[in-house]
PDB file of N, CA and C in Angstrom:
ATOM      1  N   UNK A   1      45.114  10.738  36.141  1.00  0.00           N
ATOM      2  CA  UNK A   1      45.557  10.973  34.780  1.00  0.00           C
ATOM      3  C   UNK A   1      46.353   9.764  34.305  1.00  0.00           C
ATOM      4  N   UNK A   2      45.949   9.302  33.109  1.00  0.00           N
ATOM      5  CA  UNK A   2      46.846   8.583  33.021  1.00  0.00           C
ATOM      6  C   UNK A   2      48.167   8.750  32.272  1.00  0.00           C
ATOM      7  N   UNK A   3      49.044   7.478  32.729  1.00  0.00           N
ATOM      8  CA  UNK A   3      50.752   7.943  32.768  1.00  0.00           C
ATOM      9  C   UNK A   3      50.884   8.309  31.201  1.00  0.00           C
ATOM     10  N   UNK A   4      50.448   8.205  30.168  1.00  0.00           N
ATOM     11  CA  UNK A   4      50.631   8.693  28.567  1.00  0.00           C
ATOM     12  C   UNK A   4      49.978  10.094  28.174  1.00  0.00           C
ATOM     13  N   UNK A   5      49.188  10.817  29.654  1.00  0.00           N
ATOM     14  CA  UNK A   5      48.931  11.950  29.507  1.00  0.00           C
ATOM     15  C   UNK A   5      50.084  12.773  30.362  1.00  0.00           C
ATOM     16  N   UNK A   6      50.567  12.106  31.314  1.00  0.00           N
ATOM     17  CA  UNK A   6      51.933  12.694  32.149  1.00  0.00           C
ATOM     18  C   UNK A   6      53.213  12.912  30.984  1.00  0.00           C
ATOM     19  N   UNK A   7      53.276  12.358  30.333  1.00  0.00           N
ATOM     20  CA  UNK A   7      54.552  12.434  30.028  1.00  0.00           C
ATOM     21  C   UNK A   7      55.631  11.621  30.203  1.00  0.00           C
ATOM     22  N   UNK A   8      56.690  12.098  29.733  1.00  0.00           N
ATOM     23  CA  UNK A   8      58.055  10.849  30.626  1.00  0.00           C
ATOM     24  C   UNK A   8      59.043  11.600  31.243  1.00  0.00           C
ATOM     25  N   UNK A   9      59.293  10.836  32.441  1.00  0.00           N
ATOM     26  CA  UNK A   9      60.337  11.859  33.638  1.00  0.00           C
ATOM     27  C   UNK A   9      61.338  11.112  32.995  1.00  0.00           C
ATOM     28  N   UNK A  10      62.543  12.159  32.747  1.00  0.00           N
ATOM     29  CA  UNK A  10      63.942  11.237  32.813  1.00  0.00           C
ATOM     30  C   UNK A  10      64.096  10.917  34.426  1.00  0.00           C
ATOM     31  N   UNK A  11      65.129   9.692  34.316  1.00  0.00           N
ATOM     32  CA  UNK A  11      65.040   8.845  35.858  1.00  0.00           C
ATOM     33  C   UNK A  11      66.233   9.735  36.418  1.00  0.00           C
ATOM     34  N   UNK A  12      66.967  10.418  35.257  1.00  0.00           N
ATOM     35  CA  UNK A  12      68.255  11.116  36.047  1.00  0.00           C
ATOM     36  C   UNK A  12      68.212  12.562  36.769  1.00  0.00           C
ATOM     37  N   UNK A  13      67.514  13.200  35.777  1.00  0.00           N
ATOM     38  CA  UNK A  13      67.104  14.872  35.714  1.00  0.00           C
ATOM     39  C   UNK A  13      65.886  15.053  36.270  1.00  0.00           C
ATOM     40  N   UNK A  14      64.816  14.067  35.985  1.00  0.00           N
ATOM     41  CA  UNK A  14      62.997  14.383  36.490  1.00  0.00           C
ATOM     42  C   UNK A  14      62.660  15.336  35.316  1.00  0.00           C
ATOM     43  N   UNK A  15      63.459  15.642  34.203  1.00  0.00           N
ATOM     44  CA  UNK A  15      62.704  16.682  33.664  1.00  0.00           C
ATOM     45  C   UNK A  15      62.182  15.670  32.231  1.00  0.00           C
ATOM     46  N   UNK A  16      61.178  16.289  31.827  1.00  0.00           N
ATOM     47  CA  UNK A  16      60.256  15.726  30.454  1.00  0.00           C
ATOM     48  C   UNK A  16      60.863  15.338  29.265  1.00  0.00           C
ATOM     49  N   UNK A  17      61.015  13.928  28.989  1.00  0.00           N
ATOM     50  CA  UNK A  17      61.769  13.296  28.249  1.00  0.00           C
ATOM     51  C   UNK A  17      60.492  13.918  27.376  1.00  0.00           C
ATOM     52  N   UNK A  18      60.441  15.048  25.816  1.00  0.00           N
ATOM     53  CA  UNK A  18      59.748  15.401  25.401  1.00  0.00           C
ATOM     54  C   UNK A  18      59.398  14.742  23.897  1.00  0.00           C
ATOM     55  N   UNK A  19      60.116  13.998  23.439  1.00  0.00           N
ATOM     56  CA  UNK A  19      60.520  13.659  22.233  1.00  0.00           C
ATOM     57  C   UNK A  19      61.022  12.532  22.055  1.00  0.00           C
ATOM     58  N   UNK A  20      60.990  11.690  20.666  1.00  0.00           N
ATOM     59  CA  UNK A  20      61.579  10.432  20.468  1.00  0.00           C
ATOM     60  C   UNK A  20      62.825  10.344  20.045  1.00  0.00           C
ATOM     61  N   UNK A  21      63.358  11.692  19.917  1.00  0.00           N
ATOM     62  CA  UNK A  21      64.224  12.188  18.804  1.00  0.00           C
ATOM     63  C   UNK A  21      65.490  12.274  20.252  1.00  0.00           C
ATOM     64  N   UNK A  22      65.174  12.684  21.455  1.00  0.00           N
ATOM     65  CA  UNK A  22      66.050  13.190  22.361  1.00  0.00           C
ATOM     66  C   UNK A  22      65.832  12.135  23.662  1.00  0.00           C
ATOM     67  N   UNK A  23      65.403  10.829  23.322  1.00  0.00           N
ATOM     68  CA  UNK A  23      64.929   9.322  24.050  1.00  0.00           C
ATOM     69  C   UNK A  23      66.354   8.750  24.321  1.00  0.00           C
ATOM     70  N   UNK A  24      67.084   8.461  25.404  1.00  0.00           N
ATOM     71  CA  UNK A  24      68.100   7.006  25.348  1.00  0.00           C
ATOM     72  C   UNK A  24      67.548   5.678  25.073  1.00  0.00           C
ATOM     73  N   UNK A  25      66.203   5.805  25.928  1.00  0.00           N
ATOM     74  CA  UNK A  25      65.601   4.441  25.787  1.00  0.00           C
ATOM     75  C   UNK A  25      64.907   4.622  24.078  1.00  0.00           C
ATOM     76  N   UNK A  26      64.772   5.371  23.892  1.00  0.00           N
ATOM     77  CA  UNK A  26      64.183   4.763  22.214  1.00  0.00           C
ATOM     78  C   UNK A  26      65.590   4.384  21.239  1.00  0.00           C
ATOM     79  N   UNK A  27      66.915   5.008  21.694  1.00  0.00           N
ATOM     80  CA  UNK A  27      67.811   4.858  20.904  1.00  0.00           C
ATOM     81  C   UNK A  27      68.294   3.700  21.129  1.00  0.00           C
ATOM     82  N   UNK A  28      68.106   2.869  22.487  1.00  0.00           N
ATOM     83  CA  UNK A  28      68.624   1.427  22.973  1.00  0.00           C
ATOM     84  C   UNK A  28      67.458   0.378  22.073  1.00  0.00           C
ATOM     85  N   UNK A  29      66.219   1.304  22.130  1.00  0.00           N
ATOM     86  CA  UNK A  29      65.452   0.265  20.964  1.00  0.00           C
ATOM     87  C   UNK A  29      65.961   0.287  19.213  1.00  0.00           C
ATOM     88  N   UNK A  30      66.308   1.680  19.119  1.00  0.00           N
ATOM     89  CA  UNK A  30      66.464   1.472  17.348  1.00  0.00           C
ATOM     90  C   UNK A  30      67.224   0.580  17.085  1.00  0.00           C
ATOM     91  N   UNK A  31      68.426   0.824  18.146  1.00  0.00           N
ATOM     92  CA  UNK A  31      69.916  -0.577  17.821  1.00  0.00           C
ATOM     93  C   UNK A  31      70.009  -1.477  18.302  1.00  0.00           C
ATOM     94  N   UNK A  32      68.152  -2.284  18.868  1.00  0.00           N
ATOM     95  CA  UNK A  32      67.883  -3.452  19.117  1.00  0.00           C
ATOM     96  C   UNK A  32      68.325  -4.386  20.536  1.00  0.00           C
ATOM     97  N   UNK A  33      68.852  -2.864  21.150  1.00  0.00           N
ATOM     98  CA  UNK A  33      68.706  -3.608  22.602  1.00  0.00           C
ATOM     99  C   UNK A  33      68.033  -3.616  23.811  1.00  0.00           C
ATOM    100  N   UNK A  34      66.761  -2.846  23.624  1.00  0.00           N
ATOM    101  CA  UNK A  34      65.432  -3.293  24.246  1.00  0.00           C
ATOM    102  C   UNK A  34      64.196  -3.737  23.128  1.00  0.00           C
ATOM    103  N   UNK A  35      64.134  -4.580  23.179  1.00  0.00           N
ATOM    104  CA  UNK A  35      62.666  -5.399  22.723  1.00  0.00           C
ATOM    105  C   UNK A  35      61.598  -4.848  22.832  1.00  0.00           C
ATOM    106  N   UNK A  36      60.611  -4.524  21.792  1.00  0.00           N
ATOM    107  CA  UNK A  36      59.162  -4.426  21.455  1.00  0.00           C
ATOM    108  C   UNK A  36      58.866  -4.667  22.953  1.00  0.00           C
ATOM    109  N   UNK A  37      58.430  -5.948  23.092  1.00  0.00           N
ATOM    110  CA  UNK A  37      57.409  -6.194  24.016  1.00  0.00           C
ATOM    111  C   UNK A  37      58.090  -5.791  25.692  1.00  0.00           C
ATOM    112  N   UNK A  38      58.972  -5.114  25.751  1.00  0.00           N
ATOM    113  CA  UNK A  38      59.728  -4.765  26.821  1.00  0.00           C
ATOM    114  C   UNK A  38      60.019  -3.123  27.041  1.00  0.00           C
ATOM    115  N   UNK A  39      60.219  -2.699  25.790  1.00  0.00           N
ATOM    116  CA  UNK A  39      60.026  -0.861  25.916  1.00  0.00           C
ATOM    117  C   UNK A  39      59.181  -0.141  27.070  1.00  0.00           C
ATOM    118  N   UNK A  40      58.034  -0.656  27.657  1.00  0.00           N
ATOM    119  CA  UNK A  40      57.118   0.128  28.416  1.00  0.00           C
ATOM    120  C   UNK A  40      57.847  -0.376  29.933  1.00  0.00           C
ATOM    121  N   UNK A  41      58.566  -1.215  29.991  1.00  0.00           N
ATOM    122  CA  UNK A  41      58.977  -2.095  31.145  1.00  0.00           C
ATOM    123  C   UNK A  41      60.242  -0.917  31.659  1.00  0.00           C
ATOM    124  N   UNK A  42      60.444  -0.253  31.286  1.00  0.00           N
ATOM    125  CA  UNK A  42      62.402   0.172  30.826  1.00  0.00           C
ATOM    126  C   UNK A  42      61.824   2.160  31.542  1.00  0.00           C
ATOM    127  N   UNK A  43      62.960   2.490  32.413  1.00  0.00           N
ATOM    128  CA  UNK A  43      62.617   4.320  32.512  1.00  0.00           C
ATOM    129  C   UNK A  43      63.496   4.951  31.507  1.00  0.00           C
ATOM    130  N   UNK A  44      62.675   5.993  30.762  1.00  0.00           N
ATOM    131  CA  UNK A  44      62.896   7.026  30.157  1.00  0.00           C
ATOM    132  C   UNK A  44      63.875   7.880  30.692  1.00  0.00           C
ATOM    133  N   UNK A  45      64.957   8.546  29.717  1.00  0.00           N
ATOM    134  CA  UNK A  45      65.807   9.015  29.907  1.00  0.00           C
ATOM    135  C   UNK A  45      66.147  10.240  29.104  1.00  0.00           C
ATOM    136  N   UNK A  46      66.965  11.067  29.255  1.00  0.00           N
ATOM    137  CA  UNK A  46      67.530  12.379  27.923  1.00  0.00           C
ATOM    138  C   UNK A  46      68.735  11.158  27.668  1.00  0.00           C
ATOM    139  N   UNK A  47      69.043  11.825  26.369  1.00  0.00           N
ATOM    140  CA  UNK A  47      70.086  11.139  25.853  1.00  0.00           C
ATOM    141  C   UNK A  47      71.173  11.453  26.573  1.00  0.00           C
ATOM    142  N   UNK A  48      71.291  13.376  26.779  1.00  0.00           N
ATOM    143  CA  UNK A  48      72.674  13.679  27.423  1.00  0.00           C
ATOM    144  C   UNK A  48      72.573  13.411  28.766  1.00  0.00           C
ATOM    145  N   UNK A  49      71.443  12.692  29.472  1.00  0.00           N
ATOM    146  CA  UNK A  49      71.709  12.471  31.240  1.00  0.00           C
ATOM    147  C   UNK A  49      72.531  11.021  31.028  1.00  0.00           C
ATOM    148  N   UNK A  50      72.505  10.548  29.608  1.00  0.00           N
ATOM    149  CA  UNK A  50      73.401   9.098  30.053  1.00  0.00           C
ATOM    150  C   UNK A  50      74.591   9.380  29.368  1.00  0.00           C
ATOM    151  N   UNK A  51      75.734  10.270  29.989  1.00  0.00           N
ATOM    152  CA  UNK A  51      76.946  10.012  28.789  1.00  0.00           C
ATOM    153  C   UNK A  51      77.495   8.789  28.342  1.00  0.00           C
ATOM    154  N   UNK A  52      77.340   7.670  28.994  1.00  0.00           N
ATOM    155  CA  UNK A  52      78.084   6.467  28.778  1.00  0.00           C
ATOM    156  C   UNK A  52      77.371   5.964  27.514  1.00  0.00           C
ATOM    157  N   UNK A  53      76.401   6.306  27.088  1.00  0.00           N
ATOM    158  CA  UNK A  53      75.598   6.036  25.782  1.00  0.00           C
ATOM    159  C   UNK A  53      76.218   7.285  24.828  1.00  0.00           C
ATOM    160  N   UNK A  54      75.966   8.286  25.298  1.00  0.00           N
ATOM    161  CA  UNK A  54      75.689   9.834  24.706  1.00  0.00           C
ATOM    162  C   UNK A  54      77.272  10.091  24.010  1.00  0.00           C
ATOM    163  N   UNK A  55      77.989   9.750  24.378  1.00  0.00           N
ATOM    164  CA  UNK A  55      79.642   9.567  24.409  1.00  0.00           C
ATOM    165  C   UNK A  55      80.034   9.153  22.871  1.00  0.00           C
ATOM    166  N   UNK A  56      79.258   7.813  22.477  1.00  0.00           N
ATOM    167  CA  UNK A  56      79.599   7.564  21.294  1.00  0.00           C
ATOM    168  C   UNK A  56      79.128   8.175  19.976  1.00  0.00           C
ATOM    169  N   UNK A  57      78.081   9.208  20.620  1.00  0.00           N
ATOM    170  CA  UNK A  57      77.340   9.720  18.951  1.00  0.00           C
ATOM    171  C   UNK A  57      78.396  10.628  18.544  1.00  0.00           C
ATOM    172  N   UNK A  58      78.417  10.459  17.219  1.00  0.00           N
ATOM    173  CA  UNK A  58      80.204  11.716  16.754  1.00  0.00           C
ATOM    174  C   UNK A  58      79.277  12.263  15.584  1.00  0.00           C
ATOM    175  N   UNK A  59      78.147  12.934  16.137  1.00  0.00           N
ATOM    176  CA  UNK A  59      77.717  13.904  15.038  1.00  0.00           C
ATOM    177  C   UNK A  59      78.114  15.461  14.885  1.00  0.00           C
ATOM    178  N   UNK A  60      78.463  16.293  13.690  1.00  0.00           N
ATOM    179  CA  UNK A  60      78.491  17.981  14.435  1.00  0.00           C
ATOM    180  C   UNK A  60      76.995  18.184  14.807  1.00  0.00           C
ATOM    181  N   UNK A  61      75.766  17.428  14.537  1.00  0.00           N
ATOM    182  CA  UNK A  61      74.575  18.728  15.087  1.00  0.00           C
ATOM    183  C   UNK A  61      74.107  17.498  16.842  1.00  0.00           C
ATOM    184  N   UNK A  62      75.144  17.140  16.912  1.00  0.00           N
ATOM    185  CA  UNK A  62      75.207  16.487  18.596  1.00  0.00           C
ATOM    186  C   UNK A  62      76.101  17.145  19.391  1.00  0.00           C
ATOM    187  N   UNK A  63      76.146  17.689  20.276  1.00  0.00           N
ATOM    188  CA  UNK A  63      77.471  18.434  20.897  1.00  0.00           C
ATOM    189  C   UNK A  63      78.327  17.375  21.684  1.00  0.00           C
ATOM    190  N   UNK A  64      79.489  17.352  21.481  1.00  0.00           N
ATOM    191  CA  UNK A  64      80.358  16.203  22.288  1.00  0.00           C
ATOM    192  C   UNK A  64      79.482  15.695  23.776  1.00  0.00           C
ATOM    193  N   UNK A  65      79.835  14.417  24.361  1.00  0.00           N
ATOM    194  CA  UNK A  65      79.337  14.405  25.451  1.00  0.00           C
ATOM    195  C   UNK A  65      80.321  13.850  26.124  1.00  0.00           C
ATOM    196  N   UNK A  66      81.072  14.178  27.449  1.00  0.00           N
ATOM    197  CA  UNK A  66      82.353  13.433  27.856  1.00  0.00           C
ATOM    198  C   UNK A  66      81.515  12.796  29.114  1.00  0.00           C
ATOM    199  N   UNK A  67      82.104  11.049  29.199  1.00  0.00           N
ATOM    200  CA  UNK A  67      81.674  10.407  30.200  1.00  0.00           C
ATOM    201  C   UNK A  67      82.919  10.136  31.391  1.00  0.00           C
ATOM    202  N   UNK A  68      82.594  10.861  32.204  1.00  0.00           N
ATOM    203  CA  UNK A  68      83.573  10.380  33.264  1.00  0.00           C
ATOM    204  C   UNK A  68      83.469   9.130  33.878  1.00  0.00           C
ATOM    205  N   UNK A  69      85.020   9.173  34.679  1.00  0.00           N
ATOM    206  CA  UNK A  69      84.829   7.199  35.285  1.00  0.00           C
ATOM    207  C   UNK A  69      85.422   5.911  33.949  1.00  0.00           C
ATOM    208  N   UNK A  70      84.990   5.158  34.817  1.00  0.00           N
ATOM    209  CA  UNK A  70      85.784   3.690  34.122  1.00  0.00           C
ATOM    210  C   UNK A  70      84.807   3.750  32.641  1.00  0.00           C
ATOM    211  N   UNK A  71      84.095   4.242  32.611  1.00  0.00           N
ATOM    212  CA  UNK A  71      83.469   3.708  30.777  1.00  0.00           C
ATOM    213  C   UNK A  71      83.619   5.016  30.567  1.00  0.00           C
ATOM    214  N   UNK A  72      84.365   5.957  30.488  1.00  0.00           N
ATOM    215  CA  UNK A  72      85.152   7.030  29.626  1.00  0.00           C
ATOM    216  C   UNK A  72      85.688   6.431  28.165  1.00  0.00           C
ATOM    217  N   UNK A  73      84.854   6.319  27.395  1.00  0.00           N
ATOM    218  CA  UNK A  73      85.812   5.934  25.759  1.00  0.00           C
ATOM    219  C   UNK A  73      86.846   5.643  25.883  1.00  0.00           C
ATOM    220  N   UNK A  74      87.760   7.310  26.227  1.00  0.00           N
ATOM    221  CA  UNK A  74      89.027   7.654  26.355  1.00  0.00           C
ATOM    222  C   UNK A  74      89.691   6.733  26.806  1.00  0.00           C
ATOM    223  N   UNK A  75      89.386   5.793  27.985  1.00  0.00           N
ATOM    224  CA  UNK A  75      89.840   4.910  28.346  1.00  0.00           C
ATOM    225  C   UNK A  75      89.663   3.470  27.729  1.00  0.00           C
ATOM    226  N   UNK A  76      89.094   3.298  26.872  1.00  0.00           N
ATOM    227  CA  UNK A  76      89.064   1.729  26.763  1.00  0.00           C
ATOM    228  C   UNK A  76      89.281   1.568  25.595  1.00  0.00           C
ATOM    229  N   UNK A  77      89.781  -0.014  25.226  1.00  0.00           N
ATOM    230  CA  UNK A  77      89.867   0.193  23.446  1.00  0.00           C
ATOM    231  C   UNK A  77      89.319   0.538  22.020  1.00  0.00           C
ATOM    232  N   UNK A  78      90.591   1.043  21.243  1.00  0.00           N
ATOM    233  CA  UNK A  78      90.243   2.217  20.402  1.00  0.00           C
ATOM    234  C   UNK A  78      89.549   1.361  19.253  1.00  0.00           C
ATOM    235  N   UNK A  79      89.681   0.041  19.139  1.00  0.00           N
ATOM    236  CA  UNK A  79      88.727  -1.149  17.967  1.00  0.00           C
ATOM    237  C   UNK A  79      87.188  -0.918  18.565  1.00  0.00           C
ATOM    238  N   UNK A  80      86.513  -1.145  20.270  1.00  0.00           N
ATOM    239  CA  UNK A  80      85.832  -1.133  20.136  1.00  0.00           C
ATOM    240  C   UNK A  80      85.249   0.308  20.433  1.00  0.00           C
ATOM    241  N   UNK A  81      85.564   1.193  20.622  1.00  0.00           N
ATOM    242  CA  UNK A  81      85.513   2.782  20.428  1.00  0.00           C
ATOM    243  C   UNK A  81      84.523   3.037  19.217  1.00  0.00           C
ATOM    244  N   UNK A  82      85.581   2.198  18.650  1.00  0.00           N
ATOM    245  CA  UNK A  82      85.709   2.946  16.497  1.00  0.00           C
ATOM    246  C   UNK A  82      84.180   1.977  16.091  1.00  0.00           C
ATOM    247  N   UNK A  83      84.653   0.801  16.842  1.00  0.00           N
ATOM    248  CA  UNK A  83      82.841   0.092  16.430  1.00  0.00           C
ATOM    249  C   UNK A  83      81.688   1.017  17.223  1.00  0.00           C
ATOM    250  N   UNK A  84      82.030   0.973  18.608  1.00  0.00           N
ATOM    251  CA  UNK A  84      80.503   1.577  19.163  1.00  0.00           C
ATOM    252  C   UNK A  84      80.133   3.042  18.551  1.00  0.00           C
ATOM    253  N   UNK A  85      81.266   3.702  18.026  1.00  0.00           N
ATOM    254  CA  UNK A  85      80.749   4.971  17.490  1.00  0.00           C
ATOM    255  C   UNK A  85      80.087   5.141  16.383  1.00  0.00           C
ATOM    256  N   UNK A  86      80.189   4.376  15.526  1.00  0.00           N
ATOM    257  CA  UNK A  86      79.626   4.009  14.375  1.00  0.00           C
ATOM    258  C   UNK A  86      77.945   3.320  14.419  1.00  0.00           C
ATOM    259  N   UNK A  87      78.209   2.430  15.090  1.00  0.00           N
ATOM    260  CA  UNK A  87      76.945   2.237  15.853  1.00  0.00           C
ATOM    261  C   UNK A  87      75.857   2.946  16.354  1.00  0.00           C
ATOM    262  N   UNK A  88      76.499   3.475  17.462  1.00  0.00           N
ATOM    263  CA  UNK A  88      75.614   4.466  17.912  1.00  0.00           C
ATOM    264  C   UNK A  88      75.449   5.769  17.153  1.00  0.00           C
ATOM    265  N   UNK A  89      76.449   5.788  16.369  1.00  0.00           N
ATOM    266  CA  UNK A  89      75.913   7.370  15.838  1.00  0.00           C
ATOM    267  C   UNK A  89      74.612   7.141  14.522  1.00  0.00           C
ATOM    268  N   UNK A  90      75.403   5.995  14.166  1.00  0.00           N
ATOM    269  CA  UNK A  90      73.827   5.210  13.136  1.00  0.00           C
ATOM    270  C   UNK A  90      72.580   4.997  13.781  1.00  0.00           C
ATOM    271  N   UNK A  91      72.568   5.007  15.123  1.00  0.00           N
ATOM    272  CA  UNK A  91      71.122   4.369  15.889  1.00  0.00           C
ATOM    273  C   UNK A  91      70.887   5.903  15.854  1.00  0.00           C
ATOM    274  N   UNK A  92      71.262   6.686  16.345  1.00  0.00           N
ATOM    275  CA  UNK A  92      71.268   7.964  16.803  1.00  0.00           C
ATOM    276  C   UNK A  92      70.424   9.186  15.496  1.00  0.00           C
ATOM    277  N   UNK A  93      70.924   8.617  13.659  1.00  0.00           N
ATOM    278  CA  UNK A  93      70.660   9.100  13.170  1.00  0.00           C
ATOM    279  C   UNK A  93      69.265   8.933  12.898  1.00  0.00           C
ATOM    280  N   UNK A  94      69.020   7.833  13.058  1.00  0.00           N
ATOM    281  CA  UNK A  94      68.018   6.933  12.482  1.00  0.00           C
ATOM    282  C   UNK A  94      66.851   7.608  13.312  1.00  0.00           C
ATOM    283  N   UNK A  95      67.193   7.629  14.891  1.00  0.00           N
ATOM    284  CA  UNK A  95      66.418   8.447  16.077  1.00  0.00           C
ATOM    285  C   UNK A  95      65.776  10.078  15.172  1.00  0.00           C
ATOM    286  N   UNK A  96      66.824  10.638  15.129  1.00  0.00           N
ATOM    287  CA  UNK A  96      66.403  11.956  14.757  1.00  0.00           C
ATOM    288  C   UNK A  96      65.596  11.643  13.497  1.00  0.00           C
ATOM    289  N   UNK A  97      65.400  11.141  12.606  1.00  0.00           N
ATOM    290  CA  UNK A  97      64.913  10.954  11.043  1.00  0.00           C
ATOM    291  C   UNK A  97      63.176  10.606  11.186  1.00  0.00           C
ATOM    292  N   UNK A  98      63.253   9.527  12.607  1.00  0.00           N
ATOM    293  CA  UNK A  98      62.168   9.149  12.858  1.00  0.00           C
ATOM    294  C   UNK A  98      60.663   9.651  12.371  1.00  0.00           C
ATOM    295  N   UNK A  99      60.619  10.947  13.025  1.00  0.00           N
ATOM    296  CA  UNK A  99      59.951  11.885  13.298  1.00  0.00           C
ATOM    297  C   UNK A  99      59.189  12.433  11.344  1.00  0.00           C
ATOM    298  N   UNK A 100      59.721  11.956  10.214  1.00  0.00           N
ATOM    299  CA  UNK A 100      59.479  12.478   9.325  1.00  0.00           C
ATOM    300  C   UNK A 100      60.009  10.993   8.349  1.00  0.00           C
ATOM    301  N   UNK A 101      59.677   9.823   9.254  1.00  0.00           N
ATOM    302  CA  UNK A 101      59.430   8.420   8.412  1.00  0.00           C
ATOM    303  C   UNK A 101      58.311   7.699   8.059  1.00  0.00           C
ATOM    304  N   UNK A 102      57.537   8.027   9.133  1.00  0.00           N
ATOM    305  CA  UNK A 102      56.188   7.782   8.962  1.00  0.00           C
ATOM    306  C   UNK A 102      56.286   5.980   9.530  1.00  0.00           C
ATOM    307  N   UNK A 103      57.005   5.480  10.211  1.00  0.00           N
ATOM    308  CA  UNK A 103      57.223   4.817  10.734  1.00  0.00           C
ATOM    309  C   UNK A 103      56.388   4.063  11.729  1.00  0.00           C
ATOM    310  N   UNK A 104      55.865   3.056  11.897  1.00  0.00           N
ATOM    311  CA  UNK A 104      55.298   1.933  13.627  1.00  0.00           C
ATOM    312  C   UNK A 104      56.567   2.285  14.186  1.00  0.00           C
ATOM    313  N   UNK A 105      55.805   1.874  15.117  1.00  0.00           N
ATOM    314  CA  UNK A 105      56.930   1.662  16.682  1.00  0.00           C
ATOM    315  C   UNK A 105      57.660   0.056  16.354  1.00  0.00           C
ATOM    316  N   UNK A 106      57.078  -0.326  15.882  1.00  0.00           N
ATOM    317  CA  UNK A 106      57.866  -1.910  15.646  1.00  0.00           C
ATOM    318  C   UNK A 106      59.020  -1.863  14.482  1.00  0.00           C
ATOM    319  N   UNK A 107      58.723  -0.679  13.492  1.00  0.00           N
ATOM    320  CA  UNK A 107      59.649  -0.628  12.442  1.00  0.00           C
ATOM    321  C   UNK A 107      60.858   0.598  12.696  1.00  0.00           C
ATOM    322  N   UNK A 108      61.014   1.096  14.390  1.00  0.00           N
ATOM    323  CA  UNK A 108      62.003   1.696  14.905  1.00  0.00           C
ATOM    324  C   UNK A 108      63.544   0.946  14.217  1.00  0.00           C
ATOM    325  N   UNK A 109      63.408  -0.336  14.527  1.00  0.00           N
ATOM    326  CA  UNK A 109      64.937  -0.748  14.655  1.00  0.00           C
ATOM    327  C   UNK A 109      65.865  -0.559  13.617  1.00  0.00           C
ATOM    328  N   UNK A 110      66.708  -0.401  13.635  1.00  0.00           N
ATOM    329  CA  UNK A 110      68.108  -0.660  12.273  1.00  0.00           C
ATOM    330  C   UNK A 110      67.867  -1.882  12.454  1.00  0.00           C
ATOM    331  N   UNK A 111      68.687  -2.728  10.655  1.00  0.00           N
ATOM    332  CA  UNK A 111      69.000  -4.023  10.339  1.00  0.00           C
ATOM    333  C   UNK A 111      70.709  -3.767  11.304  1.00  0.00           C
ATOM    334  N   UNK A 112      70.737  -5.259  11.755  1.00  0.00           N
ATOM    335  CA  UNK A 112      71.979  -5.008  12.039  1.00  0.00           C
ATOM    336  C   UNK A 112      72.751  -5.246  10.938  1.00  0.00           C
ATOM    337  N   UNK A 113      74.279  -4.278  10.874  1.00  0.00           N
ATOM    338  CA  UNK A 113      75.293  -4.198  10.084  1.00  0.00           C
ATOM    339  C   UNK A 113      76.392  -5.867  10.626  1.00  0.00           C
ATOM    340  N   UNK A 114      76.599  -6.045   9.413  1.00  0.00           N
ATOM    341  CA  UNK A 114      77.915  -7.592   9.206  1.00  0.00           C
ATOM    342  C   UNK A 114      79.189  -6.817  10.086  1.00  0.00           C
ATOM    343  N   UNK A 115      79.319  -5.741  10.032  1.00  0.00           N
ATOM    344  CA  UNK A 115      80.050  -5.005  10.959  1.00  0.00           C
ATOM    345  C   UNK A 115      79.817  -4.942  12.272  1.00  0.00           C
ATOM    346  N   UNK A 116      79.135  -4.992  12.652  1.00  0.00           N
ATOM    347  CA  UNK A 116      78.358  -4.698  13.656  1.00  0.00           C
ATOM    348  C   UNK A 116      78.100  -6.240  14.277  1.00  0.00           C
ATOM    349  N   UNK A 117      78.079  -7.340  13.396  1.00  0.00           N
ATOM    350  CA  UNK A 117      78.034  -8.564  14.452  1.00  0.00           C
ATOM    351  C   UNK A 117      80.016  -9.218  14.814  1.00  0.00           C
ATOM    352  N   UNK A 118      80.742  -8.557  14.053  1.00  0.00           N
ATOM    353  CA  UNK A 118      82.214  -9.215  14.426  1.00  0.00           C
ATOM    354  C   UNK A 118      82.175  -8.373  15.834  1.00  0.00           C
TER     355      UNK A 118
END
């Protein structure tokens, strides 16, 4: 069978990454930090098996995600906190919207924000 009739194992859980909408790795592509020609190279994930990603989305229809250990938010500074949350919760929205953009796979990404490069 081939692997696009399998499905995608998350690498953490083994269970069926089912959706683009509930992808880490598609959300590391919307906010441009895996590359087009590199996406198929990269394992599939749930969003909530990675809290250290999952941590920064501050949506209400996301349920908190707390990351334990040294990349706990909680622990590190509150400038770049306040940037990565913003960030990610923008990559994050963009993820869920997908599905009803009518979108390529190449036109996944956000522009990056002038915010977003200081």
């Amino acid at each position: 069978m081939a692997k696009c009739d399998q499905g995608y194992p998350c690498e953490v859980c083994g269970g069926d990454v089912e959706g683009v909408t509930e992808s880490e790795l598609y959300l590391r592509f919307v906010l441009g930090e895996v590359p087009l020609e590199k996406l198929h190279l990269h394992p599939e994930c749930h969003l909530r098996c990675r809290p250290s990603t999952a941590q920064y989305i501050v949506d209400a229809n996301f349920p908190p995600v707390v990351c334990d250990g040294p990349f706990d938010k909680q622990t590190l500074d509150a400038d770049f906190v306040q940037r990565e949350e913003a960030r990610v919760t923008r990559g994050w929205r963009r993820l869920q919207a997908i599905p009803t953009l009518g979108l390529s796979i190449p036109e996944y990404p956000l522009s990056v924000t002038p915010e977003e490069l200081s």
